[in-house]
Structures are given as structure tokens and as C-alpha cells.
Protein backbone atom coordinates (compact mmCIF):
# COMPACT_ATOMS: atom_id res chain seq x y z
CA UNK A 1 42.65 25.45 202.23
CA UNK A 2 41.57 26.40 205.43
CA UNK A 3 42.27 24.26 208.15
CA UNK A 4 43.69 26.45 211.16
CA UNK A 5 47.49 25.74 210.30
CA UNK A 6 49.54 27.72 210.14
CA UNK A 7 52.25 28.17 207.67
CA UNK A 8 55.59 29.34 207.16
CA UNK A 9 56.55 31.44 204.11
CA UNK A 10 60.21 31.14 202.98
CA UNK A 11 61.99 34.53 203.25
CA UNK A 12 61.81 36.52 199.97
CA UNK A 13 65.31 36.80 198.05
CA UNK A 14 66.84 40.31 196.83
CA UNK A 15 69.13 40.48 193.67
CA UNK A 16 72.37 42.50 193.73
CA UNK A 17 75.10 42.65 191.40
CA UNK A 18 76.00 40.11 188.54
CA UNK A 19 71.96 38.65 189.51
CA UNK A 20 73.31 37.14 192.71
CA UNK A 21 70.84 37.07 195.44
CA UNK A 22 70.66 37.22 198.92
CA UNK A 23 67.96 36.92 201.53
CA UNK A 24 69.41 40.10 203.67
CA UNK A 25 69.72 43.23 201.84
CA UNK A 26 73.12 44.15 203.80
CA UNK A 27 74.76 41.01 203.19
CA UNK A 28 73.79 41.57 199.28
CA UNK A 29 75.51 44.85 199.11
CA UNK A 30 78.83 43.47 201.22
CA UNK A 31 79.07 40.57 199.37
CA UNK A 32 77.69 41.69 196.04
CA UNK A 33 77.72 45.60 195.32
CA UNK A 34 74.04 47.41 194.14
CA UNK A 35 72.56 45.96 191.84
CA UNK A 36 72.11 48.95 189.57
CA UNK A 37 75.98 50.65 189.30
CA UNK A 38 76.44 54.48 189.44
CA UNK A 39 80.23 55.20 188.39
CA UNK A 40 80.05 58.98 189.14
CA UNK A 41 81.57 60.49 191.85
CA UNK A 42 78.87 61.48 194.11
CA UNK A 43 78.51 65.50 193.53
CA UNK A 44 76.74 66.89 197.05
CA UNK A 45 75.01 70.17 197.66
CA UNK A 46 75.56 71.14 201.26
CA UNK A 47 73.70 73.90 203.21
CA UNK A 48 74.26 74.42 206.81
CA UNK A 49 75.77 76.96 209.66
CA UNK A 50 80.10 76.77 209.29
CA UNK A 51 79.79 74.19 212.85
CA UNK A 52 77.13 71.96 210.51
CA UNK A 53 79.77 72.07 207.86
CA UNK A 54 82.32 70.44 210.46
CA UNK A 55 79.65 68.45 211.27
CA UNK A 56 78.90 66.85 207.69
CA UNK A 57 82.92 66.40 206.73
CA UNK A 58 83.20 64.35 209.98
CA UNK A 59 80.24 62.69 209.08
CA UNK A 60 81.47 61.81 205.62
CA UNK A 61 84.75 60.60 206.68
CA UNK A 62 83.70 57.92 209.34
CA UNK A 63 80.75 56.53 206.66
CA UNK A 64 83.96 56.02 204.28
CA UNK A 65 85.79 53.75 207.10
CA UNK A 66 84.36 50.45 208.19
CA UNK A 67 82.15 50.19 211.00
CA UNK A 68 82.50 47.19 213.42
CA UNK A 69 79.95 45.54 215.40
CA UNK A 70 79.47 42.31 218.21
CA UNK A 71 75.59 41.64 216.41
CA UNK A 72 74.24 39.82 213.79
CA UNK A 73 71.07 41.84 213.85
CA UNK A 74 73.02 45.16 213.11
CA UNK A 75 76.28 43.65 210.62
CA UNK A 76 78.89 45.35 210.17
CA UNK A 77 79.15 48.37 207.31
CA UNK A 78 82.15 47.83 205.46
CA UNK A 79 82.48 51.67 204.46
CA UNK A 80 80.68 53.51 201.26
CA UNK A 81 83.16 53.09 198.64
CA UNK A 82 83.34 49.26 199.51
CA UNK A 83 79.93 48.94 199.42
CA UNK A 84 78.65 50.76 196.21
CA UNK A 85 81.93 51.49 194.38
CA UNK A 86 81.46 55.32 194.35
CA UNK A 87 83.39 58.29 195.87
CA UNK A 88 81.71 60.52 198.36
CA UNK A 89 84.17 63.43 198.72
CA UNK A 90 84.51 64.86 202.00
CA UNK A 91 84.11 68.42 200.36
CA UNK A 92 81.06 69.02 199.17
CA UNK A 93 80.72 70.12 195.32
CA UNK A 94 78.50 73.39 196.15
CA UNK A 95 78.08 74.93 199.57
CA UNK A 96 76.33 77.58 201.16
CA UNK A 97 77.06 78.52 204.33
CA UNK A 98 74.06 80.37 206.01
CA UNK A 99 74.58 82.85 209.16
CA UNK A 100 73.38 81.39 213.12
CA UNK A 101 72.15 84.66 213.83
CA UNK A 102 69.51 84.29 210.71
CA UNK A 103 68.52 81.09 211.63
CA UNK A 104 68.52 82.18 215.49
CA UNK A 105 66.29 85.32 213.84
CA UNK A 106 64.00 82.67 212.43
CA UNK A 107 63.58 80.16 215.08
CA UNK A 108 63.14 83.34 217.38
CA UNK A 109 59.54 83.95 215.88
CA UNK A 110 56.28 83.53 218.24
CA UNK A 111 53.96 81.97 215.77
CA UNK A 112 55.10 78.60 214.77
CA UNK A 113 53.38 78.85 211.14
CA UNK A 114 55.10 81.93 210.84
CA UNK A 115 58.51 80.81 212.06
CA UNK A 116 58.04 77.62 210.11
CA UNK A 117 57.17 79.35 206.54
CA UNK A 118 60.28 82.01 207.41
CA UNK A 119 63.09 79.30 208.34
CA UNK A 120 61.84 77.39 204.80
CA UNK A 121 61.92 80.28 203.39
CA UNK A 122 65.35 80.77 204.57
CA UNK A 123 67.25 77.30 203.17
CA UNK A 124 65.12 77.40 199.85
CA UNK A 125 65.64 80.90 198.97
CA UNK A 126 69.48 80.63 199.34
CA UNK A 127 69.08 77.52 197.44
CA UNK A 128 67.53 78.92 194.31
CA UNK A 129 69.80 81.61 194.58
CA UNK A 130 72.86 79.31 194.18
CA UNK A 131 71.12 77.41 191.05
CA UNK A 132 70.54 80.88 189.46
CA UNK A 133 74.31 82.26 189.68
CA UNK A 134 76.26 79.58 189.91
CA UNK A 135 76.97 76.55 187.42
CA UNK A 136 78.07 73.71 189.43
CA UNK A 137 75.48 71.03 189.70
CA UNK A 138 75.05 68.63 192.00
CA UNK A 139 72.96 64.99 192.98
CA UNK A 140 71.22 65.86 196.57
CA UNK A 141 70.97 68.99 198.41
CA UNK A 142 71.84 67.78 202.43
CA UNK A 143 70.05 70.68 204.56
CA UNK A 144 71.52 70.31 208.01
CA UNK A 145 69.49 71.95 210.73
CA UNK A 146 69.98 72.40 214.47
CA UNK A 147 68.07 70.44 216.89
CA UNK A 148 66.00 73.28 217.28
CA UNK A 149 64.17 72.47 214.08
CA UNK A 150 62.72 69.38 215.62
CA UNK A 151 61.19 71.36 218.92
CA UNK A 152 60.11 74.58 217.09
CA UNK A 153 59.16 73.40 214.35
CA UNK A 154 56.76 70.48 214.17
CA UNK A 155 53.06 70.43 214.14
CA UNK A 156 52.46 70.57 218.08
CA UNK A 157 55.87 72.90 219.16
CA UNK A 158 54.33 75.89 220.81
CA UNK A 159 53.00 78.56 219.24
CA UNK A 160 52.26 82.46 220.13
CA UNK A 161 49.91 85.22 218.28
CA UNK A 162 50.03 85.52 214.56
CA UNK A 163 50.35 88.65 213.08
CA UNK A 164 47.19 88.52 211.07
CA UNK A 165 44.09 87.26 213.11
CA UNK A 166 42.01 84.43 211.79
CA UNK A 167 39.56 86.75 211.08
CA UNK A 168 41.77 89.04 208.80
CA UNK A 169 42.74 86.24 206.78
CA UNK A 170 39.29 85.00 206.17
CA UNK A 171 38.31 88.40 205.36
CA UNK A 172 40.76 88.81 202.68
CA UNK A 173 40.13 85.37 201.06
CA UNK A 174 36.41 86.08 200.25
CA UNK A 175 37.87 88.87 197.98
CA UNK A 176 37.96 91.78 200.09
CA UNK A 177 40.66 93.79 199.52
CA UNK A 178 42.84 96.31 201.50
CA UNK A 179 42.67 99.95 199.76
CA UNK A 180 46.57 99.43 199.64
CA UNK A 181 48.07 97.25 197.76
CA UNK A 182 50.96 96.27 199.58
CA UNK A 183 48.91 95.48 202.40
CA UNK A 184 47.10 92.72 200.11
CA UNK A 185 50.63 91.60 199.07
CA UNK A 186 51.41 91.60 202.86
CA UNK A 187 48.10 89.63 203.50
CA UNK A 188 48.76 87.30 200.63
CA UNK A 189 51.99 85.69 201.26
CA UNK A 190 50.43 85.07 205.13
CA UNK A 191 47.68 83.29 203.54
CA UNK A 192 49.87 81.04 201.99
CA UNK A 193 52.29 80.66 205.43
CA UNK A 194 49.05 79.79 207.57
CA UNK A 195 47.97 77.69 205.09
CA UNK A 196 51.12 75.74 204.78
CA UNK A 197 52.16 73.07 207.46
CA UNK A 198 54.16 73.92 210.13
CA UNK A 199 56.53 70.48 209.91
CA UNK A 200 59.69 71.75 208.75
CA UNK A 201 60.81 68.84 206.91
CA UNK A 202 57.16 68.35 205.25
CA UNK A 203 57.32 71.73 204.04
CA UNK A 204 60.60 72.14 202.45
CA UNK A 205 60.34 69.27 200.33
CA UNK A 206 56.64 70.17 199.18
CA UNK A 207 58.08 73.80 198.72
CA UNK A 208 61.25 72.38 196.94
CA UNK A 209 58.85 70.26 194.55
CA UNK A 210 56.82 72.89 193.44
CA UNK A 211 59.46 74.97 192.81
CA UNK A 212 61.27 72.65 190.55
CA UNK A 213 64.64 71.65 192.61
CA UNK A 214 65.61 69.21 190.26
CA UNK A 215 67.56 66.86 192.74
CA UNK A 216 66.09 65.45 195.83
CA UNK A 217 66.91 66.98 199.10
CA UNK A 218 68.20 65.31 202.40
CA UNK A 219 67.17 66.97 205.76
CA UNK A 220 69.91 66.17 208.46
CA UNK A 221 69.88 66.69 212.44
CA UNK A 222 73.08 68.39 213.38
CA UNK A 223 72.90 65.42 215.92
CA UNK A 224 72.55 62.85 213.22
CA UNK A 225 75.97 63.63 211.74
CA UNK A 226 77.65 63.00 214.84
CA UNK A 227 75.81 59.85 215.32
CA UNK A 228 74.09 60.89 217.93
CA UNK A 229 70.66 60.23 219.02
CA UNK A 230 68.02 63.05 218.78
CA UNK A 231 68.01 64.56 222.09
CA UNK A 232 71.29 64.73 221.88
CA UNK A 233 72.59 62.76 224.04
CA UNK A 234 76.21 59.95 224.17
CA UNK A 235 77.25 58.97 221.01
CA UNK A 236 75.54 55.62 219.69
CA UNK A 237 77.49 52.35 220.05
CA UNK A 238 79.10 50.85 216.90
CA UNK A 239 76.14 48.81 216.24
CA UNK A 240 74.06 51.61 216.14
CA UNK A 241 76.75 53.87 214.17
CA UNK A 242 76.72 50.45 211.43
CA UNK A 243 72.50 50.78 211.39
CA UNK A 244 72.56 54.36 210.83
CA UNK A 245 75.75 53.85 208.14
CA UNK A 246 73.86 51.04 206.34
CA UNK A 247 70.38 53.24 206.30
CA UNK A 248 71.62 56.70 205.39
CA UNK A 249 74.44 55.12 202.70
CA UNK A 250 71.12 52.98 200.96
CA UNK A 251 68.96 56.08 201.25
CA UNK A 252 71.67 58.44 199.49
CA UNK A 253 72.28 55.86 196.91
CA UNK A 254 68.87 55.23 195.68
CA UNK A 255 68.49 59.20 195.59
CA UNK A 256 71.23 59.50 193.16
CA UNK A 257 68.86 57.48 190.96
CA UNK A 258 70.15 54.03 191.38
CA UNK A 259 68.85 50.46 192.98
CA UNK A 260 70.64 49.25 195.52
CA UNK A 261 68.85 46.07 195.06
CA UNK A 262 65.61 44.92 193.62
CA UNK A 263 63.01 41.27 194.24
CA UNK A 264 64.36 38.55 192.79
CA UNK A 265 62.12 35.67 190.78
CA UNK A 266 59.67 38.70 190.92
CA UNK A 267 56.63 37.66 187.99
CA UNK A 268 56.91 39.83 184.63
CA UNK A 269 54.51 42.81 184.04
CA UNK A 270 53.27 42.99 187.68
CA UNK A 271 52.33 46.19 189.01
CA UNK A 272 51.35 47.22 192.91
CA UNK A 273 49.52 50.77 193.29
CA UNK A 274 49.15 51.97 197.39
CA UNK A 275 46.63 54.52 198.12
CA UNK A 276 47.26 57.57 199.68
CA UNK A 277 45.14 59.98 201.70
CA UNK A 278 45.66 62.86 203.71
CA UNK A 279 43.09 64.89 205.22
CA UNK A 280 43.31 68.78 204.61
CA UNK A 281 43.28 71.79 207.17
CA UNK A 282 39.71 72.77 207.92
CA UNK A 283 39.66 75.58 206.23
CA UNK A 284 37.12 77.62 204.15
CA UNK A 285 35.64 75.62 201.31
CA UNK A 286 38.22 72.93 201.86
CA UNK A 287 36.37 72.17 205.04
CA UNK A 288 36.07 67.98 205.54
CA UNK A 289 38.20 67.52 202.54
CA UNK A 290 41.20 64.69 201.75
CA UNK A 291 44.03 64.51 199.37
CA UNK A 292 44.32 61.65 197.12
CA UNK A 293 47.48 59.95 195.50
CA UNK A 294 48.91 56.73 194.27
CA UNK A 295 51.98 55.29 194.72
CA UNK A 296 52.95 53.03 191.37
CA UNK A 297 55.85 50.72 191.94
CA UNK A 298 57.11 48.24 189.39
CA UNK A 299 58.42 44.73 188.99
CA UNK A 300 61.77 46.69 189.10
CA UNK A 301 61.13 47.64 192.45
CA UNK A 302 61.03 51.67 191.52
CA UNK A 303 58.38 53.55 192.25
CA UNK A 304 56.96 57.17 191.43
CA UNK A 305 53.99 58.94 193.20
CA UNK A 306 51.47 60.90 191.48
CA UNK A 307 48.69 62.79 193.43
CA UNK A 308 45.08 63.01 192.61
CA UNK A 309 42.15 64.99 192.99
CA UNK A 310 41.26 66.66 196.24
CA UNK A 311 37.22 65.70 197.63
CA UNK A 312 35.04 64.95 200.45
CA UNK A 313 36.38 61.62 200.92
CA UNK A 314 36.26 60.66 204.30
CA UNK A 315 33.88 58.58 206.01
CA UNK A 316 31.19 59.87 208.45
CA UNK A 317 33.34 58.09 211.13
CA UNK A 318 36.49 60.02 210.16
CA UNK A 319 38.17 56.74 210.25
CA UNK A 320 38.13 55.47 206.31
CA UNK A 321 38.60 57.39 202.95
CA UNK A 322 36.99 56.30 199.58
CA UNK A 323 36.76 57.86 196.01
CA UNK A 324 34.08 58.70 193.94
CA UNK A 325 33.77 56.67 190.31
CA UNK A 326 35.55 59.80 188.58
CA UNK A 327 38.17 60.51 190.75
CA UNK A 328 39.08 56.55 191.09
CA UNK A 329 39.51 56.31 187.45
CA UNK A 330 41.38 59.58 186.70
CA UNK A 331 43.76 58.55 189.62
CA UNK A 332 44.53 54.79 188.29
CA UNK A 333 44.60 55.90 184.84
CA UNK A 334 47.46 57.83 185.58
CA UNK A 335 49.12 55.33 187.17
CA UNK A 336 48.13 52.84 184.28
CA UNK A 337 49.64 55.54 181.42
CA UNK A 338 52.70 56.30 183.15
CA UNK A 339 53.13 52.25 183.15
CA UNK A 340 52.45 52.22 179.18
CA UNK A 341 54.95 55.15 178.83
CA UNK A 342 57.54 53.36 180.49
CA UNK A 343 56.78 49.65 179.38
CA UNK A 344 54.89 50.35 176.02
CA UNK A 345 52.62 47.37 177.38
CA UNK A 346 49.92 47.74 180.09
CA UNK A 347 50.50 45.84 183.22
CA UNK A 348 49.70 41.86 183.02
CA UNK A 349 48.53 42.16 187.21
CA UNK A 350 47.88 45.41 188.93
CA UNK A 351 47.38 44.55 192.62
CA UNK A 352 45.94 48.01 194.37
CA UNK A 353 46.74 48.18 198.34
CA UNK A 354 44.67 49.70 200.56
CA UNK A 355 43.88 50.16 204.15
CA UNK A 356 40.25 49.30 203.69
CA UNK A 357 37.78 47.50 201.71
CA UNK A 358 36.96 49.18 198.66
CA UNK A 359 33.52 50.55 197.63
CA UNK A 360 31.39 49.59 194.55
CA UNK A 361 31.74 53.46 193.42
CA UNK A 362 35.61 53.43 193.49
CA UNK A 363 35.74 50.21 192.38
CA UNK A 364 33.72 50.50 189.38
CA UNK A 365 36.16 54.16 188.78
CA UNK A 366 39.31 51.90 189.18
CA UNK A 367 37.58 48.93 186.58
CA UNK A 368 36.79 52.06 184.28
CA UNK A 369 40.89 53.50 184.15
CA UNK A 370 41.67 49.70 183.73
CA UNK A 371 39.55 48.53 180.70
CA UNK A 372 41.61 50.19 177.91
CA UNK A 373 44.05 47.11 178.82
CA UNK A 374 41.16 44.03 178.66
CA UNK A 375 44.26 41.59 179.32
CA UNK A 376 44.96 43.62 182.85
CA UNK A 377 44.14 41.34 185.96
CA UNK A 378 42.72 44.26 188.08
CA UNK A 379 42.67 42.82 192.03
CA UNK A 380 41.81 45.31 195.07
CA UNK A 381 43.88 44.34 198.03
CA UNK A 382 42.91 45.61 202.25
CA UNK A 383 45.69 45.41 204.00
CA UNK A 384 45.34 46.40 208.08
CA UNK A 385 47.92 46.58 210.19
CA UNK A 386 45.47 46.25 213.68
CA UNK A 387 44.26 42.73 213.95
CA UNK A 388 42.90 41.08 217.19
CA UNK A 389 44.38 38.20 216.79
CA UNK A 390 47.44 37.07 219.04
CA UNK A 391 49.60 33.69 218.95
CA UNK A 392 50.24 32.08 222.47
CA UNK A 393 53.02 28.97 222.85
CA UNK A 394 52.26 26.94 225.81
CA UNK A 395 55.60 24.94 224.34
CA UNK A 396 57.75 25.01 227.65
CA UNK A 397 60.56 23.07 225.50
CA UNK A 398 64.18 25.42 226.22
CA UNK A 399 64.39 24.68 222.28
CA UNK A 400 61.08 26.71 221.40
CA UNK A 401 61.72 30.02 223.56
CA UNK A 402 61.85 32.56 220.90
CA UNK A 403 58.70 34.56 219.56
CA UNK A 404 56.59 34.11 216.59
CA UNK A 405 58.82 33.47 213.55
CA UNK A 406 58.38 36.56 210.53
CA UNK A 407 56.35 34.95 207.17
CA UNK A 408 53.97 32.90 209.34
CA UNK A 409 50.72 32.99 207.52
CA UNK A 410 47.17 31.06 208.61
CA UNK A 411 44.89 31.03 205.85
CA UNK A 412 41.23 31.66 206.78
CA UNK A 413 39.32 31.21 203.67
CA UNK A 414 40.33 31.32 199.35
CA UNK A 415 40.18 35.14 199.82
CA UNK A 416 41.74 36.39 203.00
CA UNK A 417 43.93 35.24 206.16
CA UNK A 418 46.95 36.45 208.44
CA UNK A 419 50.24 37.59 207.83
CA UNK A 420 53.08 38.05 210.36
CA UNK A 421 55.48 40.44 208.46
CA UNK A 422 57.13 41.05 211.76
CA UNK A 423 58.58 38.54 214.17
CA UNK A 424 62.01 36.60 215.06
CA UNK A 425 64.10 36.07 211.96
CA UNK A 426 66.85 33.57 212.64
CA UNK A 427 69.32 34.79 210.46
CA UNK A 428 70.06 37.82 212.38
CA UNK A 429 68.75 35.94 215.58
CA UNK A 430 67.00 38.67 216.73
CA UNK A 431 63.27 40.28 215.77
CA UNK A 432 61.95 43.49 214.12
CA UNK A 433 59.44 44.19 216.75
CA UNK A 434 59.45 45.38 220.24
CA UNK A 435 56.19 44.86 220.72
CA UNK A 436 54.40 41.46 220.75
CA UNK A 437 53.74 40.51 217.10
CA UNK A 438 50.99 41.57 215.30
CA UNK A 439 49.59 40.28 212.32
CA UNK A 440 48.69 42.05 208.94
CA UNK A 441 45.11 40.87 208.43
CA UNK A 442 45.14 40.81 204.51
CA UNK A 443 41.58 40.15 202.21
CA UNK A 444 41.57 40.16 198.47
CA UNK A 445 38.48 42.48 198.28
CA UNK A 446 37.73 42.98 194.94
CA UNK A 447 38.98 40.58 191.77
CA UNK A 448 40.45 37.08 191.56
CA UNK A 449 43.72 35.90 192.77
CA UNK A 450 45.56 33.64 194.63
CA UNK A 451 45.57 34.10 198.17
CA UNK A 452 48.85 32.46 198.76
CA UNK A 453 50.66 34.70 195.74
CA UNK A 454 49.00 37.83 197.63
CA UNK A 455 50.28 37.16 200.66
CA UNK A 456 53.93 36.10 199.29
CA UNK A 457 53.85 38.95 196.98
CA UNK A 458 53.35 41.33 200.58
CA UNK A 459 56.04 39.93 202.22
CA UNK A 460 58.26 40.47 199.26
CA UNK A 461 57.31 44.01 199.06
CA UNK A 462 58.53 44.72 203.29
CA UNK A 463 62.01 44.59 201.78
CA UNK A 464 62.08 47.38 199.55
CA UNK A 465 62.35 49.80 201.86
CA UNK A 466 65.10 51.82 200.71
CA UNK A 467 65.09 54.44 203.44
CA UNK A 468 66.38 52.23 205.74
CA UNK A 469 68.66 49.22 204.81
CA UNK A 470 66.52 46.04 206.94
CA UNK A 471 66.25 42.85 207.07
CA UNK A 472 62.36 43.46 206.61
CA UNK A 473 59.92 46.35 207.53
CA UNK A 474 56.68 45.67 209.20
CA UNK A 475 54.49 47.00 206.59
CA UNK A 476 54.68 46.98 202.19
CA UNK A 477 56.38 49.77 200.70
CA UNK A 478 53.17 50.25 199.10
CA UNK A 479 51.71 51.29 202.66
CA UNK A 480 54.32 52.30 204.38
CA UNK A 481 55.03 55.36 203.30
CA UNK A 482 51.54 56.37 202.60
CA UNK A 483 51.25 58.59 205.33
CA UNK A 484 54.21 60.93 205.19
CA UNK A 485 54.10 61.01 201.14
CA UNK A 486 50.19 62.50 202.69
CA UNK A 487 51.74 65.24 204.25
CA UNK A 488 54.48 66.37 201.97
CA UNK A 489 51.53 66.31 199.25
CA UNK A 490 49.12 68.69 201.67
CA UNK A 491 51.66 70.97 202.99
CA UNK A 492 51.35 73.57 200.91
CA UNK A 493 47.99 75.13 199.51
CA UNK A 494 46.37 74.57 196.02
CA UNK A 495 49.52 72.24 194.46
CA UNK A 496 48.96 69.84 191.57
CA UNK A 497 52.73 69.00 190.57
CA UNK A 498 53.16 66.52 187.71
CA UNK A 499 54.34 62.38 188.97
CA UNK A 500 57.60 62.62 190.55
CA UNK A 501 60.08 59.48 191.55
CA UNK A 502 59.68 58.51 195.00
CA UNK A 503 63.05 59.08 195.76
CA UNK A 504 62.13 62.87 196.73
CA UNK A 505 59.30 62.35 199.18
CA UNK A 506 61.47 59.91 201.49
């Protein structure tokens, strides 16, 4: 097989309605509707200042109207109902309406952990207070937030003196306690604020996990409902507004449970699992330590995450993560029951994606979880997104001037080769890159399987992106997440929530 050519993959189909397909996930939906129907009028928590609540019915009313645009790379949206066949009522079903001089009292606060934990505090308390008294229920919670969020409250927004020292808190942790015991109640809840991270969004959704929000929750710019960008600035042109209507509308309809589309001529009983890992805070006995988890998704193109057991897994370097025998099995076993739960059959192929080659420990852990199915094809997939390797064209035909086409592949041996998931697609005449293209370089570490299916199955698996309606991403879905599903799973302290749908960590 390898010979130094290289070779062009044809572009991966979707499914839609009535099993038609389409290669572009938009034109699907225009032409088509979702491929999973929802014939519910779509019932929408909505918590925000009374100007975010202007905000939000604007909002609403121009993604109900048609959008149109001058490019084939950004189509136009035809308008929610039109596309998935649903209302979305300007009005929301429940809405709480929170004061700007609490949220200016929050985002006031010196110490960003502390102002963090506080304005959390602030939407998720009023929150559970709505599900307790009142009996209205509703699909999504939309929190809008001021720009402000996005300055004061992210990981590197300035920060001033806490109110307990470093010191204090370390003090109280190794069990020694205040004479007083509302000064340990004091101490404790700021234990669990410094401890927590100080992303906004991160938080609230870990927060809103653990304490059982049963819908998933959609955190809005103020800015973002006027279709603006984030700073702020003039209002995006229409084929911006269409991107933004075509993300957000496939977003909010996969939340409300349904697929908007799924692969099509995907292989029966397949299964992908993507690694996750996300190193902790430094702190106490925690020190050097890494969150596991697995994301699971299915030949039906769902997906749920479940989170595993917390260890010294990183590398000397810092730069790679890898499981012990015990953890690797607990971790795929789960993913390997909840497939038997839903299926009542164990996987036929269970392809797990990671972002580096796999050790004999975790292998042997994941060939443990997998041997109560003998019939399982267990294969251990690296997949890196930073590759050396550059194409040149010294073509200087006028024919031949765009860049490297998406779904070239060159084959380098039986067990690995090259993958350009980004790239000029001609269909929308136009690429998914700025950058110059850069491979995936993608080896079948561990197990036997086609190369060629691998690398097909990979490209398939950049269109299920359903947090943003594209042509194609860049990286799987198995991947591509990984790292923020990392830090919604570490933001708060000592959590070990059951598997939850993916749906509420994008």
C-alpha cells in the first residue's frame, strides 16, 4: 500500500429526514428537515437582567425569519420553524428576571475565585429556586450574561486578595478547626470557591450537573443575541448572522434531545470511545494529579460522557497522560455496560481515540473491560493534530490555484499515514482553515484494522459536530471536545456524577 500517493477520500454523507442524505449538513436540514423529529413546541427557561430579556425576544424573532446571504461557504438559514418543524415562542415558558445591581454587586468583587463562585452562585440559586416553587417545566435553561462575564470571569481576568489566605485554607483542610463553628462553616464554603474554577461558563454547568438540573443549560453573551461579535463591536453581516443562525438553531435542537442528522452507510454495532484528561489544581494531596473520562458515541451518532477515576497520570514531561491497568478497565467497562444497556449486545468494533500511543499497562486494563464480549474487535487509535509534514504545489497551471483539497490521505505503512481533515472543499468553494493545512497524523496503535476504514471512519466522525452546524470540523468529535468536557469535569472539587448525555457539556 504504500507508495507515496496520495489519495482522495470521497466526502462522508449525513442522513436527514425520510433517510435522504446529503454531503453538507445545512443543505440536509433545508432540503430535508432533522432526521430525528421533535413535534413539541420548544418550552425555554430564560434567566437574564430585563435589557437581556429584550435582548433574547429580538434574538428569537430574527432566528424565526430567513437569513440571506451572497456565499456558498455560509448558505443561507431559511428560519427555525422551516428548518426543524418546531415553534420557538418568542416568550419564554419560565423567566426570571435577576436585578443589574446584584450582578454589578457580584462582578464588583476583588478576588476572581470569589467573584466567580458568587456570580454562579447567583444564576443557579435563583434557578433552583424557580424548580422548587414553581411547576412549569421547561427544555434548556438560556443564562444570558453581560460581556463582563467574559473579562472578569475567566481563568486569567485579574484578580485581587482573597479573603482567606492560602495559608488559612490549608490550615483548615488538615482538620484544624476554628473554636466557632460558624467560622468553619465560613471557612468551608471558601474551600470549595477556591477550589472551584474561576471560568464562569465551566463552572455553572459542572455546578448545574451536580446539582441535578435536569435540562441542559445554554450560556449566552448579551452580544451574541444581537449578533454581534464579542467585543462588541458592528453587527455581523448576513453571512455571519446565517453561520451563527445555522450553529446556535443545531446546537438548541440536539439539546432538546433530538438528531439533527446522523452518518449515513455507517457499519452496524460500531462504537468510538475518546479519551479525556484534565489535569487538576495543585493542590494538597491532589498535587500532580489528572482527571480521567470517556466519551462513548454510537453508530447513531449520540454520545454520553462518563468520567473516571482521578490519578497520577501524567507523564514526567507533563506533555502525555496514561492509565494504570485498573483504572483503564474500570473506565472502558463503563463505557462497554452502558453500550449493553442500551443495545443488549456488546459492540461488534470499539475503536478508542487518543492523543497518544497507548501503554502496555492501559492497554492490557482496556483488553481486561473488553473480554466479557470475546466477539469485540478492541483497536487503540493516536490521533495528533501537530504533524511536520506540509504539501507544496509547484503546479503554476491558473486551473490548480486552490489549496490542499479536505479527505486527502497518503498512506505510510498497513498501520498508520496522513489525514487532511481540513482543506478546500469545493462544494462551498471555500476552506475550513485559515491557516496552511495541517494534517492529522493517525497510527492504529494497538489491535488490527484496516487502515483505510480508520482513516474514513475519522473523517466521517468531523461532521458530527453538533455545536456548530459545518461543512466539516478539523478534528473527530471524539477529540474535539475532549478538552472543554476536561474542564467542566474538574471545575468543581471531589465530583463523581453518574454518565450524562453529551448534550450538557457543549
Amino acid at each position: 500500500m504504500p507508495n507515496n500517493q496520495l489519495y482522495y477520500m470521497e466526502e462522508p454523507k449525513l442522513k436527514f429526514a425520510f433517510n435522504q442524505s446529503a454531503e453538507d449538513s445545512r443543505d440536509g436540514l433545508t432540503l430535508f428537515g432533522p432526521y430525528e423529529k421533535n413535534s413539541s413546541t420548544i418550552r425555554v427557561g430564560v434567566i437574564c437582567t430585563e435589557k437581556g430579556l429584550e435582548y433574547y425576544r429580538s434574538f428569537v424573532c430574527q432566528m424565526n425569519k430567513p437569513i440571506f446571504t451572497n456565499s456558498s461557504g455560509r448558505p443561507f438559514f431559511p428560519g427555525f420553524k422551516s428548518v426543524f418543524g418546531i415553534e420557538w415562542p418568542v416568550e419564554p415558558t419560565a423567566t426570571i428576571i435577576l436585578s443589574q445591581s446584584d450582578l454589578d454587586t457580584a462582578l464588583a468583587i476583588t478576588n476572581l475565585k470569589e467573584r466567580t463562585y458568587n456570580l454562579v452562585s447567583l444564576y443557579l440559586n435563583a434557578i433552583k429556586k424557580y424548580i422548587e416553587d414553581e411547576e412549569s417545566v421547561v427544555d434548556i435553561w438560556y443564562v444570558v450574561v453581560p460581556n463582563a462575564v467574559l473579562t472578569l470571569c475567566r481563568p486569567k481576568s485579574l484578580s485581587g486578595k482573597a479573603t482567606y489566605s492560602k495559608k488559612q485554607i490549608e490550615t483548615f483542610t488538615s482538620g484544624q478547626i476554628s473554636l466557632f463553628p460558624e467560622d468553619n462553616e465560613d471557612l468551608s464554603q471558601y474551600v470549595e470557591m477556591y477550589e472551584s474554577d474561576s471560568d464562569f461558563h465551566d463552572q455553572l454547568k459542572a455546578r448545574a450537573i451536580y446539582n441535578k438540573i435536569a435540562c441542559p443549560i445554554q450560556v449566552m453573551l448579551e452580544s451574541t443575541l444581537q449578533f454581534q461579535p464579542k467585543d462588541g463591536s458592528d453587527e455581523y453581516n448576513s453571512d455571519m448572522k446565517a453561520h451563527l443562525a445555522w450553529t446556535h438553531s443545531s446546537s438548541l435542537y440536539y439539546k432538546l434531545g433530538c438528531l439533527p442528522w446522523k452518518l449515513d452507510a455507517v457499519r452496524e454495532g460500531v462504537c468510538y470511545v475518546g479519551l479525556v484528561f484534565k489535569k487538576l489544581q495543585d493542590t494538597g494531596k491532589q498535587k500532580g494529579y489528572a482527571c480521567s473520562a470517556a466519551q462513548m458515541f454510537l453508530d447513531s451518532g449520540d454520545g454520553v460522557v462518563f468520567r473516571g477515576n482521578i490519578g497520577p497520570w501524567i507523564s514526567k514531561n507533563e506533555k502525555t497522560f496514561h492509565l494504570d491497568r485498573t483504572s483503564a478497565k474500570a473506565l472502558l467497562s463503563i463505557a462497554i455496560d452502558a453500550y449493553y444497556d442500551k443495545h443488549k449486545s456488546y459492540p461488534k468494533e470499539l475503536f478508542i481515540h487518543g492523543r497518544t500511543a497507548f501503554t502496555n499497562d492501559e492497554w492490557n486494563g482496556f483488553q481486561d473491560a473488553a473480554n466479557i464480549s470475546p466477539t469485540t474487535n478492541l483497536v487503540g487509535v493516536a490521533i495528533r493534530e501537530k504533524s511536520g509534514l506540509r504539501l507544496l504545489k509547484d503546479n503554476t497551471d491558473p486551473k490548480s490555484q486552490y489549496g490542499i483539497l479536505r479527505g486527502l490521505c497518503l498512506y505510510v505503512d498497513e498501520k498508520s499515514g496522513y489525514l487532511w481533515t481540513k482543506g478546500f472543499i469545493p462544494k462551498t468553494e471555500t476552506a475550513n482553515h485559515l491557516e496552511v493545512a495541517c494534517p492529522l497524523h493517525i497510527e492504529i496503535n494497538r489491535g488490527q484494522a484496516d487502515i483505510k476504514t480508520v482513516m474514513r471512519d475519522i473523517l466521517a466522525l468531523t461532521k458530527l459536530n453538533y455545536n456548530a452546524c459545518l461543512y466539516g470540523d478539523g478534528l473527530p468529535v471524539t477529540l474535539r471536545f475532549s478538552d472543554k468536557i476536561g474542564d467542566i469535569l474538574t471545575a468543581i472539587p471531589d465530583v463523581n456524577w453518574a454518565a450524562k448525555p453529551f448534550k450538557y457539556y457543549i
